[in-house]
PDB file of N, CA and C in Angstrom:
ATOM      1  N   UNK A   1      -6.879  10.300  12.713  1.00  0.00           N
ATOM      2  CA  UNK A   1      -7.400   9.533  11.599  1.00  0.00           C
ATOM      3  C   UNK A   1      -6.604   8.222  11.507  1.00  0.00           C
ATOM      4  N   UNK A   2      -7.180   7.108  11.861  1.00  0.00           N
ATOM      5  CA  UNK A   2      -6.624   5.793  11.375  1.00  0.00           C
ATOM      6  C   UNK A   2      -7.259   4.782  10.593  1.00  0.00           C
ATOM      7  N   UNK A   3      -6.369   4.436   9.262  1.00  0.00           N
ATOM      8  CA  UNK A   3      -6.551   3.564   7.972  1.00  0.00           C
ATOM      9  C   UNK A   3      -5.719   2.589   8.343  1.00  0.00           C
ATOM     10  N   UNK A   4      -6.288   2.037   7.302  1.00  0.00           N
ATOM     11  CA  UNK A   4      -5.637   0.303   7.164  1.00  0.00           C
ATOM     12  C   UNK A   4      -5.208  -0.013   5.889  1.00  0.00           C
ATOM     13  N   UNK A   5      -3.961  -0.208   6.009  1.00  0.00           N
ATOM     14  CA  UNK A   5      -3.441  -0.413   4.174  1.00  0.00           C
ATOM     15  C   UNK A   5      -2.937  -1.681   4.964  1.00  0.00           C
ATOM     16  N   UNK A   6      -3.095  -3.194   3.484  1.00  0.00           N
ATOM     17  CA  UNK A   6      -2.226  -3.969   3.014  1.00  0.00           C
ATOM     18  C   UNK A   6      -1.086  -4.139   2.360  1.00  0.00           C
ATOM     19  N   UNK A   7      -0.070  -4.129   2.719  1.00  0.00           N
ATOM     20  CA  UNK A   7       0.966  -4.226   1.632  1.00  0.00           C
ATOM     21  C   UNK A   7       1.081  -5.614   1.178  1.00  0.00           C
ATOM     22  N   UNK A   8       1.149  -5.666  -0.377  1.00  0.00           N
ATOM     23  CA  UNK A   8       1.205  -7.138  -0.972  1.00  0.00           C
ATOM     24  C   UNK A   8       2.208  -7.335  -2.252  1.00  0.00           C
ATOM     25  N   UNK A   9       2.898  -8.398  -1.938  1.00  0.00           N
ATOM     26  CA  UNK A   9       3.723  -9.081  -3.073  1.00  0.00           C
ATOM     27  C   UNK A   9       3.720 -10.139  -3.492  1.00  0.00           C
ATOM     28  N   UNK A  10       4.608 -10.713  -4.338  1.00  0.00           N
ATOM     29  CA  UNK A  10       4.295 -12.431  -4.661  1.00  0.00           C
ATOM     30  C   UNK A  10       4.528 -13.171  -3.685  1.00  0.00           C
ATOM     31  N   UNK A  11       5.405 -12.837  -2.758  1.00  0.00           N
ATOM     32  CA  UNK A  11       5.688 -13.894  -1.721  1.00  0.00           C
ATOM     33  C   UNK A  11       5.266 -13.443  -0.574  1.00  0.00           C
ATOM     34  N   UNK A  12       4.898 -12.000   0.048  1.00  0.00           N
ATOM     35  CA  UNK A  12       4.196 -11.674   1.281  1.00  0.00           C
ATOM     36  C   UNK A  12       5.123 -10.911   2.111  1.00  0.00           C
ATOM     37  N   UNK A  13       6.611 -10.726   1.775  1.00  0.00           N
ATOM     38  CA  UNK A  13       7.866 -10.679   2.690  1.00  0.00           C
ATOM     39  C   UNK A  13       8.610  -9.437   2.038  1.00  0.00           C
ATOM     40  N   UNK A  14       9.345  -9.727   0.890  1.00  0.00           N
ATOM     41  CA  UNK A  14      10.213  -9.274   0.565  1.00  0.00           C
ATOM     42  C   UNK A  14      10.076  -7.609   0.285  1.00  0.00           C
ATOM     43  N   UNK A  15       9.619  -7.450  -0.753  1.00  0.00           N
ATOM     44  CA  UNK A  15      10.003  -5.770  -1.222  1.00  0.00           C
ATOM     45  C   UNK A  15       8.703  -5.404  -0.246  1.00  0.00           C
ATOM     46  N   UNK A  16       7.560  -5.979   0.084  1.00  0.00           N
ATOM     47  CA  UNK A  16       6.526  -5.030   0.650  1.00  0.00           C
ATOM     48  C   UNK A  16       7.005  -4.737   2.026  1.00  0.00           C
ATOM     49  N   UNK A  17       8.319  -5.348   2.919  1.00  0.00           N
ATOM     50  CA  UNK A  17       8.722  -5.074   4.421  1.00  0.00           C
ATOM     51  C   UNK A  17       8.745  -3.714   3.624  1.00  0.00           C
ATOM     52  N   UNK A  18       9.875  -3.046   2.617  1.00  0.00           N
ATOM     53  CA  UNK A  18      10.847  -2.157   2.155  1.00  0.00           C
ATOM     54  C   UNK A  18       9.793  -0.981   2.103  1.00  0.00           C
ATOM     55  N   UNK A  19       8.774  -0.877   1.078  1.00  0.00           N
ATOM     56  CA  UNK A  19       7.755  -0.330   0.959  1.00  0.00           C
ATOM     57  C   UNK A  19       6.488  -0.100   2.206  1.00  0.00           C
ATOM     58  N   UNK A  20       6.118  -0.809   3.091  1.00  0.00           N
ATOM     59  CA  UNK A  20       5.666  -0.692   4.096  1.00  0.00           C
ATOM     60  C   UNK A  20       5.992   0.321   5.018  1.00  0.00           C
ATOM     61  N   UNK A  21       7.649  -0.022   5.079  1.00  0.00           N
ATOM     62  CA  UNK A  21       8.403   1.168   6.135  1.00  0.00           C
ATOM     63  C   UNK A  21       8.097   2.491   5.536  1.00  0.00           C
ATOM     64  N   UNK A  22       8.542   2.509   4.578  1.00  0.00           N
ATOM     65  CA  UNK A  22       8.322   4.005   3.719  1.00  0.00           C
ATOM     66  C   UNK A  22       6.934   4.506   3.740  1.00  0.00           C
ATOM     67  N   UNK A  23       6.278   4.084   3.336  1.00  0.00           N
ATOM     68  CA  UNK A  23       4.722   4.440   3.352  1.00  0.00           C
ATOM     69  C   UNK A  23       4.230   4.557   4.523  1.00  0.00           C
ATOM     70  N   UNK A  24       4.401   4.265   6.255  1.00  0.00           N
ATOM     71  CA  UNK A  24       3.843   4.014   6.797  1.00  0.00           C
ATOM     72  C   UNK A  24       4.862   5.386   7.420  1.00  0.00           C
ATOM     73  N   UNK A  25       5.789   5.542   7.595  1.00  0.00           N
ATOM     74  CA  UNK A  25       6.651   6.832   8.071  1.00  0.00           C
ATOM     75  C   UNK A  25       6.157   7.944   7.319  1.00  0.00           C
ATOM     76  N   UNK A  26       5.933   7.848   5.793  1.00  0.00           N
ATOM     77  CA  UNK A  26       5.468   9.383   5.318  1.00  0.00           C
ATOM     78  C   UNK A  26       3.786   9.430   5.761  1.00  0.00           C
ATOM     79  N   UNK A  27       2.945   8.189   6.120  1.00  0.00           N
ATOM     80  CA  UNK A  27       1.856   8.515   6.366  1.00  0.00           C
ATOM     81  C   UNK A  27       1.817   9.219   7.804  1.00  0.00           C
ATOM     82  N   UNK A  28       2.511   9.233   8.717  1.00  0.00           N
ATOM     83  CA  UNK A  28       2.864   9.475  10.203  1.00  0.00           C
ATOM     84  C   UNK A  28       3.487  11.095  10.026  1.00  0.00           C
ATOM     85  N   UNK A  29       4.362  11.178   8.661  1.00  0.00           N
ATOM     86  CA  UNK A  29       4.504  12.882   8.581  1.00  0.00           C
ATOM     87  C   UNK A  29       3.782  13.521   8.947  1.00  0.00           C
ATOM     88  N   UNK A  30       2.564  13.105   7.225  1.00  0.00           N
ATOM     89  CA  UNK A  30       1.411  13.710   7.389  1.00  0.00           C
ATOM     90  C   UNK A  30      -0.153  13.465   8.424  1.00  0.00           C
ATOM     91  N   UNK A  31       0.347  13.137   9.189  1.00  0.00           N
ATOM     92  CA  UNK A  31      -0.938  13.345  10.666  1.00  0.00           C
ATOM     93  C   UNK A  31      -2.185  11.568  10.059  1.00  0.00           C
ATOM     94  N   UNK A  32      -1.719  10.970   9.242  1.00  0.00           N
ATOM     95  CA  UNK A  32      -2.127   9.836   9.011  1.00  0.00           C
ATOM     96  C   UNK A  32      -1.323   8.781  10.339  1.00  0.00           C
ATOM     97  N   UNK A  33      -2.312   7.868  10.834  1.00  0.00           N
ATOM     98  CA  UNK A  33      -2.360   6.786  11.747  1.00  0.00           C
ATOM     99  C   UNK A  33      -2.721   5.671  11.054  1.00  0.00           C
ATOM    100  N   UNK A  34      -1.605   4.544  10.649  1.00  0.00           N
ATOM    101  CA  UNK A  34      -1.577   3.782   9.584  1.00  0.00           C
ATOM    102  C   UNK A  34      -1.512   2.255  10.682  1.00  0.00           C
ATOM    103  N   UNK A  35      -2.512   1.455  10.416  1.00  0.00           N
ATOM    104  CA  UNK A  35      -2.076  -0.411  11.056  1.00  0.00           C
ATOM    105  C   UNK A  35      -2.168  -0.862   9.718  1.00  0.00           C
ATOM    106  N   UNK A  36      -1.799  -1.370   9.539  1.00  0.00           N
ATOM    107  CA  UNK A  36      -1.160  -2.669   8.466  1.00  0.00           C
ATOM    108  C   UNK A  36      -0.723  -4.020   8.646  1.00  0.00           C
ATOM    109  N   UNK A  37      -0.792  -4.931   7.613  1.00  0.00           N
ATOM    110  CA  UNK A  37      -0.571  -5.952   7.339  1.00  0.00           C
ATOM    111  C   UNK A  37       0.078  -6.323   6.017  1.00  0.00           C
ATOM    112  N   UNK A  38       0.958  -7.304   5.907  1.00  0.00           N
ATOM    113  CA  UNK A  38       1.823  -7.964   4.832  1.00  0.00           C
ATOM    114  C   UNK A  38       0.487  -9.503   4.201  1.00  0.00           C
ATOM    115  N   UNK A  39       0.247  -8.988   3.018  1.00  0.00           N
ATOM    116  CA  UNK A  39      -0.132 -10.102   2.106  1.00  0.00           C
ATOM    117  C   UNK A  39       0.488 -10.627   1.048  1.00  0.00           C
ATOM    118  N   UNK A  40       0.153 -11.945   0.426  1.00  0.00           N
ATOM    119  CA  UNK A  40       0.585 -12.194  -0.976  1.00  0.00           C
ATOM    120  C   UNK A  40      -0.353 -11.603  -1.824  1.00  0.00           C
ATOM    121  N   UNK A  41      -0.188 -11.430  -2.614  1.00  0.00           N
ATOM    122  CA  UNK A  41      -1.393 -10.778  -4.210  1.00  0.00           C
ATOM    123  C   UNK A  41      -2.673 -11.654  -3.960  1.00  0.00           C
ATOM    124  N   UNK A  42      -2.165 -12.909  -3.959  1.00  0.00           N
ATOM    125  CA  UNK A  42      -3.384 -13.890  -4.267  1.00  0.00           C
ATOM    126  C   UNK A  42      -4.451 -13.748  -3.224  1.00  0.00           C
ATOM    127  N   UNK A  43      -4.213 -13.394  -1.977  1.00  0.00           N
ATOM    128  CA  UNK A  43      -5.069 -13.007  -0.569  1.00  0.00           C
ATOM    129  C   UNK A  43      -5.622 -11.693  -0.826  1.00  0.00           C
ATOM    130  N   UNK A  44      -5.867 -10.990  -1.585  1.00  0.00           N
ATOM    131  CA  UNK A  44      -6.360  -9.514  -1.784  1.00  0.00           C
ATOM    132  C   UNK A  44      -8.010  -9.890  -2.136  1.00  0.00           C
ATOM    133  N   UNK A  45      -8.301 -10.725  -2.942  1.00  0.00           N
ATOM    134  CA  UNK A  45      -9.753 -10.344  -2.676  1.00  0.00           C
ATOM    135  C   UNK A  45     -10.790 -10.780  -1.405  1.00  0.00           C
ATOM    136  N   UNK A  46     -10.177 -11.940  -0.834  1.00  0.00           N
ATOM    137  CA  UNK A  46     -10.571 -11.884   0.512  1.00  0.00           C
ATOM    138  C   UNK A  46     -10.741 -10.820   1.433  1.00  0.00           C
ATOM    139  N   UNK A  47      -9.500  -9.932   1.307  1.00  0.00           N
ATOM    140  CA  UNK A  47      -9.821  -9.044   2.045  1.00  0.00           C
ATOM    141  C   UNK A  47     -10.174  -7.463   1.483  1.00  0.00           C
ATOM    142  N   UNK A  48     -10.885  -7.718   0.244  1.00  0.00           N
ATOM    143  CA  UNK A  48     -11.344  -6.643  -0.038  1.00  0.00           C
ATOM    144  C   UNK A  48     -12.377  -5.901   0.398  1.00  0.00           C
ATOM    145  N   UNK A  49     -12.646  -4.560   0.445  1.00  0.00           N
ATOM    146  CA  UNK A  49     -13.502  -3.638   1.110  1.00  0.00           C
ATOM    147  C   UNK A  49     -13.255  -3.986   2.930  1.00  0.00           C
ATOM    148  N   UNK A  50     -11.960  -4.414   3.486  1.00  0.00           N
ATOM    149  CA  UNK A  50     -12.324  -4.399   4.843  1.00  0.00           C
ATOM    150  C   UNK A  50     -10.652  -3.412   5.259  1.00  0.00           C
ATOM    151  N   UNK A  51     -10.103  -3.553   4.062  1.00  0.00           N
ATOM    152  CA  UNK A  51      -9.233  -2.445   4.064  1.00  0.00           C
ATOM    153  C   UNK A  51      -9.552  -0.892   3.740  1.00  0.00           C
ATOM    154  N   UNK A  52      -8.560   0.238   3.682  1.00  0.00           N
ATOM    155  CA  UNK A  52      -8.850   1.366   3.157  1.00  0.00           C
ATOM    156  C   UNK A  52      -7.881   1.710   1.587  1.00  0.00           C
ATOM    157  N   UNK A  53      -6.903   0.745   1.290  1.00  0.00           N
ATOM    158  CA  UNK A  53      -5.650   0.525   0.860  1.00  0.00           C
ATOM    159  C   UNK A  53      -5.276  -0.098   0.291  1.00  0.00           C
ATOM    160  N   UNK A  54      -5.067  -0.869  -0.741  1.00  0.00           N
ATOM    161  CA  UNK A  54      -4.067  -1.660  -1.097  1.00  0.00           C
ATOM    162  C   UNK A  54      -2.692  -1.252  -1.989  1.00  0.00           C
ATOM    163  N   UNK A  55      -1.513  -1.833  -1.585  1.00  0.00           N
ATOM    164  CA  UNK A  55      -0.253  -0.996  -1.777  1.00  0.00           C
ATOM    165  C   UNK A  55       0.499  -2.172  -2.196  1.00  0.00           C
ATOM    166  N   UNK A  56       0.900  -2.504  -3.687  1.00  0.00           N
ATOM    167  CA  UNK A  56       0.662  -3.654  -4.141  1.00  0.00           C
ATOM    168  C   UNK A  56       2.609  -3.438  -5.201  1.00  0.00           C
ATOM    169  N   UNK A  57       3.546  -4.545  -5.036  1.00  0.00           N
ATOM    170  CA  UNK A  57       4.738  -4.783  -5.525  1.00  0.00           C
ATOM    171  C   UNK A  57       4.816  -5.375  -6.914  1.00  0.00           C
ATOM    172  N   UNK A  58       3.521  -5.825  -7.192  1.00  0.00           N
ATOM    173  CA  UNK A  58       3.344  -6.808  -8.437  1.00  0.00           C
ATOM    174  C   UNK A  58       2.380  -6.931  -9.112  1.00  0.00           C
ATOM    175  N   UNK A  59       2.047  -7.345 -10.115  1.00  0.00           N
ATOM    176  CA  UNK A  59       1.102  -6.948 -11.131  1.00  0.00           C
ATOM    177  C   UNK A  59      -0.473  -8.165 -10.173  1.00  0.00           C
ATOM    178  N   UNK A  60      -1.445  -6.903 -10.473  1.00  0.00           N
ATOM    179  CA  UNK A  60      -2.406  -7.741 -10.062  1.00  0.00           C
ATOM    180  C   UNK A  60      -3.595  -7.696 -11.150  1.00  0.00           C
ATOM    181  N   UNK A  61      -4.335  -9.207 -11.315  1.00  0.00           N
ATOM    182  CA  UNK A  61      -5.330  -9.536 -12.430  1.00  0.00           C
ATOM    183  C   UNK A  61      -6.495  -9.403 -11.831  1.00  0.00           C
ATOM    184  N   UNK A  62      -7.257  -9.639 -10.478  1.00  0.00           N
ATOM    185  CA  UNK A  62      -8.105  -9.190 -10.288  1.00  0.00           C
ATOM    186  C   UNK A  62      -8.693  -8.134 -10.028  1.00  0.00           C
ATOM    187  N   UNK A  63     -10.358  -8.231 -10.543  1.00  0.00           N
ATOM    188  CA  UNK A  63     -11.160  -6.512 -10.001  1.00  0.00           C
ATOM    189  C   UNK A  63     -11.249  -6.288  -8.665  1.00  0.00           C
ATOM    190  N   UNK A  64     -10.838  -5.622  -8.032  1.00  0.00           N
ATOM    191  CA  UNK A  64     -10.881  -5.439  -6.848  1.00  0.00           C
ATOM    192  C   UNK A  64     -12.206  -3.833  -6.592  1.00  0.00           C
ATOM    193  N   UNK A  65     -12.300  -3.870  -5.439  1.00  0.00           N
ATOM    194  CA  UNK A  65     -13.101  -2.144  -5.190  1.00  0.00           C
ATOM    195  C   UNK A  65     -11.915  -1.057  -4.337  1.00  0.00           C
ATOM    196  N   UNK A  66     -11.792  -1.865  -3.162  1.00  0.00           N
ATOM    197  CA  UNK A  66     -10.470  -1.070  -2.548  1.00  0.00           C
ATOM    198  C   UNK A  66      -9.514  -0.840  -3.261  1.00  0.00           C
ATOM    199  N   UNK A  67      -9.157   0.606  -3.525  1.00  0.00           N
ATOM    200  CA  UNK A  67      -7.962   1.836  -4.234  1.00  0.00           C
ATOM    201  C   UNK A  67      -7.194   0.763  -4.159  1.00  0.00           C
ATOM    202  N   UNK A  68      -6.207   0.818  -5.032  1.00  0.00           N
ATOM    203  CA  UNK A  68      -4.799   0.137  -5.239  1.00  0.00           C
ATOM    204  C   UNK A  68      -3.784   1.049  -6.009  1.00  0.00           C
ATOM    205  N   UNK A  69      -3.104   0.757  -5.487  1.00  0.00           N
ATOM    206  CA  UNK A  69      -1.768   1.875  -6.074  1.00  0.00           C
ATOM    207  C   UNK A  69      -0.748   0.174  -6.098  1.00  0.00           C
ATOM    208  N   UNK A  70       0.299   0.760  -7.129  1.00  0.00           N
ATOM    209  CA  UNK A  70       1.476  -0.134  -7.031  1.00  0.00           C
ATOM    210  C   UNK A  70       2.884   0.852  -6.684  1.00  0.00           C
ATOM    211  N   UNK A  71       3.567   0.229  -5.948  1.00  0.00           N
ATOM    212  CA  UNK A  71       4.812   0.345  -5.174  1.00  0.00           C
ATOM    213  C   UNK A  71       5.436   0.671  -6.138  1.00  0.00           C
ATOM    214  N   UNK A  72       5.897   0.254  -7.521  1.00  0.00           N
ATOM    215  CA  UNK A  72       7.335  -0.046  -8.056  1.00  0.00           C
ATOM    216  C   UNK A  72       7.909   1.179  -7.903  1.00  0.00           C
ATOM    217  N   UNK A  73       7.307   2.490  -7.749  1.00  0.00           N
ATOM    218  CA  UNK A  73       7.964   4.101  -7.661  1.00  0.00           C
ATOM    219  C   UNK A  73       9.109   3.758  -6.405  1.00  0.00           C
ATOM    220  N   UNK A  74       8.493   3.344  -5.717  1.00  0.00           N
ATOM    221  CA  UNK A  74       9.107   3.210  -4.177  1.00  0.00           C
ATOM    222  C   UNK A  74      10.571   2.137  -4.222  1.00  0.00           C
ATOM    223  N   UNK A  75      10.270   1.554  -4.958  1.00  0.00           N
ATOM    224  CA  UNK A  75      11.388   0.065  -5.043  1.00  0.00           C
ATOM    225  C   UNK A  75      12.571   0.764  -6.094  1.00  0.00           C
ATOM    226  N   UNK A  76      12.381   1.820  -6.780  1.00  0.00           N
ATOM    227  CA  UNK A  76      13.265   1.969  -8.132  1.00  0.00           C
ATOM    228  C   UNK A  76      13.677   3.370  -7.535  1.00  0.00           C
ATOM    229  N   UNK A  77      12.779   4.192  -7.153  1.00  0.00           N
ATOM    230  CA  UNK A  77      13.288   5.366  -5.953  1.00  0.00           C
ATOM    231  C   UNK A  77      12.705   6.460  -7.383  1.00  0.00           C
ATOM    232  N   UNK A  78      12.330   5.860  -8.707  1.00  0.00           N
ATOM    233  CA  UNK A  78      11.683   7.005  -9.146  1.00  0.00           C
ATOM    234  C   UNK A  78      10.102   7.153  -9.546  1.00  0.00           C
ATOM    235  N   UNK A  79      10.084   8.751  -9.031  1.00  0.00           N
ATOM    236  CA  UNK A  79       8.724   9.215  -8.309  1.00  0.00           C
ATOM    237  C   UNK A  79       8.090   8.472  -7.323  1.00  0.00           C
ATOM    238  N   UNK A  80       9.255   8.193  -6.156  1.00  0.00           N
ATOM    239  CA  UNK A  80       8.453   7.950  -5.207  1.00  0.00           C
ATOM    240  C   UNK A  80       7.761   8.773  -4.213  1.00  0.00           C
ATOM    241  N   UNK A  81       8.840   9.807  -4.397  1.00  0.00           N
ATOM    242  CA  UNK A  81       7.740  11.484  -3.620  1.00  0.00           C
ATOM    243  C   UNK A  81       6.528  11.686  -4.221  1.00  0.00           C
ATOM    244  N   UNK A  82       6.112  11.271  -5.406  1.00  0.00           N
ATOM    245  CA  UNK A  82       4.922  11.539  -5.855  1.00  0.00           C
ATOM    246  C   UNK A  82       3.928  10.393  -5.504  1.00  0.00           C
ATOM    247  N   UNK A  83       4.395   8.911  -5.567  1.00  0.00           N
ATOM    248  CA  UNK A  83       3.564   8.141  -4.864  1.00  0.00           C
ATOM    249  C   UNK A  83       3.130   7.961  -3.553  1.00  0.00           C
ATOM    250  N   UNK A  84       4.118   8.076  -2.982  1.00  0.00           N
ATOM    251  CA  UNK A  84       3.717   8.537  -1.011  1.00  0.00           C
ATOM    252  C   UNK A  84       2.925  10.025  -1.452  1.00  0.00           C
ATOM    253  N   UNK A  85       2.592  10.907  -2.053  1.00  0.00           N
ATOM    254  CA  UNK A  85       2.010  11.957  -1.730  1.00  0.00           C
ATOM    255  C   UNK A  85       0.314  11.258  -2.340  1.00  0.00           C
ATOM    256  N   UNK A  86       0.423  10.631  -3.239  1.00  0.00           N
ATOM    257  CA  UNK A  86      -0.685   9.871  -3.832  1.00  0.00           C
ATOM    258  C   UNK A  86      -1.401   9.381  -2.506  1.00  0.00           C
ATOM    259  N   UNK A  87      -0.710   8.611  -2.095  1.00  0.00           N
ATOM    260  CA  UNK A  87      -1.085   7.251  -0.572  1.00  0.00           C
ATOM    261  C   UNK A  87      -1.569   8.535  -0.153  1.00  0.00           C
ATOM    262  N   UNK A  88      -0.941   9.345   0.351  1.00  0.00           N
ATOM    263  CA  UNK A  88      -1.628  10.319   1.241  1.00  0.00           C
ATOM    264  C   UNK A  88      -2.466  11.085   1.348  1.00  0.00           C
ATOM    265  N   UNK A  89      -3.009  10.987  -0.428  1.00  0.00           N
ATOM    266  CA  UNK A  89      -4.265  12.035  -0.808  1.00  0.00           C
ATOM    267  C   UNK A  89      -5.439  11.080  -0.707  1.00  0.00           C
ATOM    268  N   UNK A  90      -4.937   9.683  -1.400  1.00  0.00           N
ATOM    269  CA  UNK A  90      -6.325   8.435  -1.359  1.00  0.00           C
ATOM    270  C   UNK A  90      -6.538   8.559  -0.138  1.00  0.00           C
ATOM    271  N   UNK A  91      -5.681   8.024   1.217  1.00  0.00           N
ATOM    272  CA  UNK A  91      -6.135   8.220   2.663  1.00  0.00           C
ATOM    273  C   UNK A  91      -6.789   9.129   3.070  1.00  0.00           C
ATOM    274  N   UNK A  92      -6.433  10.612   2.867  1.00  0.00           N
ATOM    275  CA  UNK A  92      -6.989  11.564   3.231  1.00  0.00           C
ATOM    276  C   UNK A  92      -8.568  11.977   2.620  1.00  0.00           C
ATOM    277  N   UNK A  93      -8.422  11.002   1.251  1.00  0.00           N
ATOM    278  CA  UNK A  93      -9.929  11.687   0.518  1.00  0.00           C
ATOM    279  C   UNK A  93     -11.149  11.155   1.317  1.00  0.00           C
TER     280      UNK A  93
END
């Protein structure tokens, strides 16, 4: 099974490298085959519906259709076992 998540922040770089790694190793636990890409927030509706994913560091104002989850579990270290298990149920559904 291979998905496509975006990871996105305000600047495109910083906390989503951090979050990327993590998410993309527990998706590989669980028998998920993850390609990805680094965006800023503001590039998300362009590429909406051509992802499976969006995995997002910062507050976002637009409606989007593609699932979005936000990172901050992952960046603060609490409930981030519960958000990687999240990523892994949206992927899997």
């Amino acid at each position: 099974m291979k998905k496509s998540i975006v990871f996105a922040c305000s600047s495109g770089i910083a906390t989503s490298t951090v979050v990327a790694e993590k998410v993309v190793d527990h998706c590989k636990n669980n028998g998920i085959d993850v390609t990805y890409q680094q965006a800023i927030i503001g590039e998300l509706p362009s590429l909406d519906n051509s992802v499976d994913l969006f995995v997002v560091t910062s507050q976002v104002e637009t409606k989007l259709t593609t699932p979005l989850v936000n990172a901050l579990p992952i960046i603060t270290g609490i409930g981030e076992d519960e958000l990687l298990d999240k990523i892994v149920g949206i992927l899997k559904g």
